[in-house]
C-alpha atoms as a PDB file:
ATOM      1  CA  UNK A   1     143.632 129.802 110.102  1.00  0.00           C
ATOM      2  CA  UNK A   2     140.251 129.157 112.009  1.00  0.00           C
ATOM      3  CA  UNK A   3     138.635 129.823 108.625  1.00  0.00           C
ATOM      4  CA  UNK A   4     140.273 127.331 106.372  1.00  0.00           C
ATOM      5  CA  UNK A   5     139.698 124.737 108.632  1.00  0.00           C
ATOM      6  CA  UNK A   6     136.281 124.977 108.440  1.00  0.00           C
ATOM      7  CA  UNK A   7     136.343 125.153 104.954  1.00  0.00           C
ATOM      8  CA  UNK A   8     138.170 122.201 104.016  1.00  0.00           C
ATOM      9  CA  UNK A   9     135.319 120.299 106.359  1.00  0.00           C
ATOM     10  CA  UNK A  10     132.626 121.704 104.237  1.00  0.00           C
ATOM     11  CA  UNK A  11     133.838 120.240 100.874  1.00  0.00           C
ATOM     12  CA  UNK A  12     131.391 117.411 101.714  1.00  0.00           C
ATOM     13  CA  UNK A  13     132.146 113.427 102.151  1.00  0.00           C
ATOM     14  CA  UNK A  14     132.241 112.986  98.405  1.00  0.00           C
ATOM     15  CA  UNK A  15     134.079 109.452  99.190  1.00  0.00           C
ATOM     16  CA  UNK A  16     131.564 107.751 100.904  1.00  0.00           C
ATOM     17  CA  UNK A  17     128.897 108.818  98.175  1.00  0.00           C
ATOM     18  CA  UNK A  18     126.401 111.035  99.703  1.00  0.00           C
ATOM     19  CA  UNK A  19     127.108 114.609  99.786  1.00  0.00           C
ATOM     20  CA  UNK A  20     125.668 117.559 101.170  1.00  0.00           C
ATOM     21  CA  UNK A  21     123.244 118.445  98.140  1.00  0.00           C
ATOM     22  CA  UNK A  22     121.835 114.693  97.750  1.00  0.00           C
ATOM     23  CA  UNK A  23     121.760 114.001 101.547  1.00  0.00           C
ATOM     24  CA  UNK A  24     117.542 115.275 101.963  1.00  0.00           C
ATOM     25  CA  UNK A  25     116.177 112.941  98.963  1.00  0.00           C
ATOM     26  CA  UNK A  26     118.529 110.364  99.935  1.00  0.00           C
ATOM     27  CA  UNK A  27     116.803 110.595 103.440  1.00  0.00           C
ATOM     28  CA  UNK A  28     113.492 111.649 101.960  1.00  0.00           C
ATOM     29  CA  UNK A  29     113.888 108.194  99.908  1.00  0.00           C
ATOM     30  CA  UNK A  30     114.513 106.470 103.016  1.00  0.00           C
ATOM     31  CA  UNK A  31     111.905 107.343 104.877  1.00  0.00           C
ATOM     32  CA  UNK A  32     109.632 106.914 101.944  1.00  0.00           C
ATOM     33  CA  UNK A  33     110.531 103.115 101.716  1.00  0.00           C
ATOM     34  CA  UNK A  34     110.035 102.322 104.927  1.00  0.00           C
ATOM     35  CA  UNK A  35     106.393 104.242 105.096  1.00  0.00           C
ATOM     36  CA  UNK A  36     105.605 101.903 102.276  1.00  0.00           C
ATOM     37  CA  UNK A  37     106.846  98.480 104.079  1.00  0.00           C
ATOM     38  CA  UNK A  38     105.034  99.385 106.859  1.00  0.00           C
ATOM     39  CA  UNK A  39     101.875 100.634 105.169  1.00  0.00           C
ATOM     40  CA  UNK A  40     101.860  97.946 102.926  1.00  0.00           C
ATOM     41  CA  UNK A  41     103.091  95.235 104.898  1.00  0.00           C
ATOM     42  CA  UNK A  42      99.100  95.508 106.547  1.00  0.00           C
ATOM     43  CA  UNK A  43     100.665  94.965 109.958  1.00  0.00           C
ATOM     44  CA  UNK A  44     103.694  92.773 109.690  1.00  0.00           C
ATOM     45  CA  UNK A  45     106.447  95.079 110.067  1.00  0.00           C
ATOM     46  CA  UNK A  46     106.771  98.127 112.613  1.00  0.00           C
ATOM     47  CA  UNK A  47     108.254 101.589 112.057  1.00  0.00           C
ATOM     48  CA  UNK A  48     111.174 100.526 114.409  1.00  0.00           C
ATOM     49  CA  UNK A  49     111.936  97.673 112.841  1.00  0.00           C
ATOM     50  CA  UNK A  50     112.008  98.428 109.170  1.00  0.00           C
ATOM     51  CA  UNK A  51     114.277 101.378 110.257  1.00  0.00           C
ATOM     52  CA  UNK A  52     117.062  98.667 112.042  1.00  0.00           C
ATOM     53  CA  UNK A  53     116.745  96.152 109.483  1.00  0.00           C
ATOM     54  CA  UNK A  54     120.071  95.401 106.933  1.00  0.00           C
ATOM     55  CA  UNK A  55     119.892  97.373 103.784  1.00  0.00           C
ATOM     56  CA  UNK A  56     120.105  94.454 101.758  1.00  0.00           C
ATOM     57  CA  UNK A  57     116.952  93.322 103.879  1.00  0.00           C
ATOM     58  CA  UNK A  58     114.856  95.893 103.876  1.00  0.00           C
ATOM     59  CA  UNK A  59     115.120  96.053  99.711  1.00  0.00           C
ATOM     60  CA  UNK A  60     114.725  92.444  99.393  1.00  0.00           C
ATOM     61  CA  UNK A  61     111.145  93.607 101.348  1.00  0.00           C
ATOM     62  CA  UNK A  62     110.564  96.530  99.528  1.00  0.00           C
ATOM     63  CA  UNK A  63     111.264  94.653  96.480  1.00  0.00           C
ATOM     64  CA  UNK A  64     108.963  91.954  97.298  1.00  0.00           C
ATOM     65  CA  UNK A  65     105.871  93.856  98.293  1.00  0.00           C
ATOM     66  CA  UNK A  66     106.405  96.162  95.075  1.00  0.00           C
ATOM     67  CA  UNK A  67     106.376  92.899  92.908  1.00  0.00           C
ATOM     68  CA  UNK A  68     103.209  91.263  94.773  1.00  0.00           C
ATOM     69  CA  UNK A  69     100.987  94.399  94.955  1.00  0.00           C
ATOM     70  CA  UNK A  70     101.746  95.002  90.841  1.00  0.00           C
ATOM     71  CA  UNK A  71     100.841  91.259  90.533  1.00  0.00           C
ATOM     72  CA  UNK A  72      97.894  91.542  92.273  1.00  0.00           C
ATOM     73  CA  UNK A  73      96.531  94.697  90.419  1.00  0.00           C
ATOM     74  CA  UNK A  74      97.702  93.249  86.714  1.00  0.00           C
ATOM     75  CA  UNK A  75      95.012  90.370  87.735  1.00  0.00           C
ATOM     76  CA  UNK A  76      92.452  92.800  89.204  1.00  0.00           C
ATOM     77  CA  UNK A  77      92.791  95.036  85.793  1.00  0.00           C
ATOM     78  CA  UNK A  78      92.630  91.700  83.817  1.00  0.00           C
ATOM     79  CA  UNK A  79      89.685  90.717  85.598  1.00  0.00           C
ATOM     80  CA  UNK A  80      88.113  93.980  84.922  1.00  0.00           C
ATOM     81  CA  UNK A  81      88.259  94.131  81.134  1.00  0.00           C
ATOM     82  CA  UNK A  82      86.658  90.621  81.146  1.00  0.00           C
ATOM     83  CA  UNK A  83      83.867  91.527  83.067  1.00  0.00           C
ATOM     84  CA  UNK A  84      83.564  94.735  80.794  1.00  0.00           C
ATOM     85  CA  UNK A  85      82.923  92.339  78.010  1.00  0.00           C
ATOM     86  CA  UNK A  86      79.944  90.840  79.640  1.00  0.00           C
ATOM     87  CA  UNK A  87      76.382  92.571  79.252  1.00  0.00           C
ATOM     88  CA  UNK A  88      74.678  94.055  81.391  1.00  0.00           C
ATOM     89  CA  UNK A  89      70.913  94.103  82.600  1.00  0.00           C
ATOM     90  CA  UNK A  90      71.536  97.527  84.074  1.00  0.00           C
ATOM     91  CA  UNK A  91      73.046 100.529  81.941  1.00  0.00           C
ATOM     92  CA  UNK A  92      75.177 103.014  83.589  1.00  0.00           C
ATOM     93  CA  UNK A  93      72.322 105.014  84.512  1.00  0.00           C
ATOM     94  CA  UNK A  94      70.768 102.488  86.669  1.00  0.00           C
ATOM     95  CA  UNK A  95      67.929 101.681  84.192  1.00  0.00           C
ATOM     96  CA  UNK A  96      67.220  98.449  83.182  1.00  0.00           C
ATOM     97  CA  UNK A  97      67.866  97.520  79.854  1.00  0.00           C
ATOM     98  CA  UNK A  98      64.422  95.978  78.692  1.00  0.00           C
ATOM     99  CA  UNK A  99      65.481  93.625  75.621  1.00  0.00           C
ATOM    100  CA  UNK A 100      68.605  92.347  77.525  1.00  0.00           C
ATOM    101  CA  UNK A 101      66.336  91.833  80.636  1.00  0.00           C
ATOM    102  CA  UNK A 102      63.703  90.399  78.710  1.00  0.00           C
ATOM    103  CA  UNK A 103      66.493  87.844  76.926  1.00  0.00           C
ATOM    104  CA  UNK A 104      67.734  86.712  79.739  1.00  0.00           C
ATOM    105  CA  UNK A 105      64.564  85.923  81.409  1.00  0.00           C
ATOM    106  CA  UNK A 106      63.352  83.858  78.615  1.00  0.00           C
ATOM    107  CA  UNK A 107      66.524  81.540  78.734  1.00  0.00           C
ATOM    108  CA  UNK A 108      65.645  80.986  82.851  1.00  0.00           C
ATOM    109  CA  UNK A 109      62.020  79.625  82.354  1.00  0.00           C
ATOM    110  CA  UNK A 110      60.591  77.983  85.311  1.00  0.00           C
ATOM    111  CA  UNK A 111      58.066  75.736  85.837  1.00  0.00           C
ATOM    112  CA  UNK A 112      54.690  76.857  85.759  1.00  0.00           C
ATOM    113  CA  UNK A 113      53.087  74.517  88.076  1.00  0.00           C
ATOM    114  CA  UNK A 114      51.642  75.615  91.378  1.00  0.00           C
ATOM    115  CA  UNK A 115      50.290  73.600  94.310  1.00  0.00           C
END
C-alpha cells in the first residue's frame, strides 16, 4: 500500500505547469534573469529584490533593459560603420599613411608669419 502512495505523488504537478523534468531550466531561467537585472541594471536593483518582485514586474524590467541595451548597441554598430568609411592617417599597422597625411596637411595651411 505504502508503495502506491508514493507513486501516485511522483506523477509530477502536471496541472500547475511545471513538472519534474522542466523544473532545473525553469529555475536555471530564473536565476538567469535576475543575474541579468541586476548586472545590467549597473546598481539599481539588488539580488533580494529582483528575487521578491511580481512576475509581471520583474519581465516588464527584464524586458526593458533587453530593449535599451539592443538600442544602444544598434547605434554603437551604426556609428561604427560610419566611422569605417572615413580615412585614415594611420593604417592598421600603426604607420602613417604618407599621401593621406600629406593631403590633409595641405588643406590645414597656417600662416607663415612669425614674430
Amino acid at each position: 500500500m505504502k508503495g502506491e502512495i508514493e507513486s501516485i505523488f511522483q506523477l509530477g504537478l502536471t496541472f500547475f505547469g511545471l513538472t519534474s523534468d522542466i523544473a532545473p531550466q525553469a529555475r536555471a531561467a530564473l536565476f538567469k534573469q535576475i543575474h541579468e537585472i541586476v548586472f545590467h541594471g549597473k546598481g539599481g536593483y539588488d539580488w533580494n529584490t529582483v528575487y521578491n518582485m511580481p512576475i509581471w514586474l520583474r519581465r516588464f524590467t527584464f524586458n526593458e533593459l533587453q530593449k535599451f541595451y539592443k538600442e544602444e548597441n544598434e547605434q554603437s554598430e551604426n556609428n561604427q560603420n560610419k566611422q569605417s568609411g572615413r580615412k585614415t592617417l594611420i593604417d592598421s599597422t600603426g604607420k602613417i599613411n604618407a599621401p593621406d597625411f600629406l593631403q590633409a596637411s595641405q588643406g590645414h595651411k597656417r600662416p607663415t608669419k612669425f614674430k
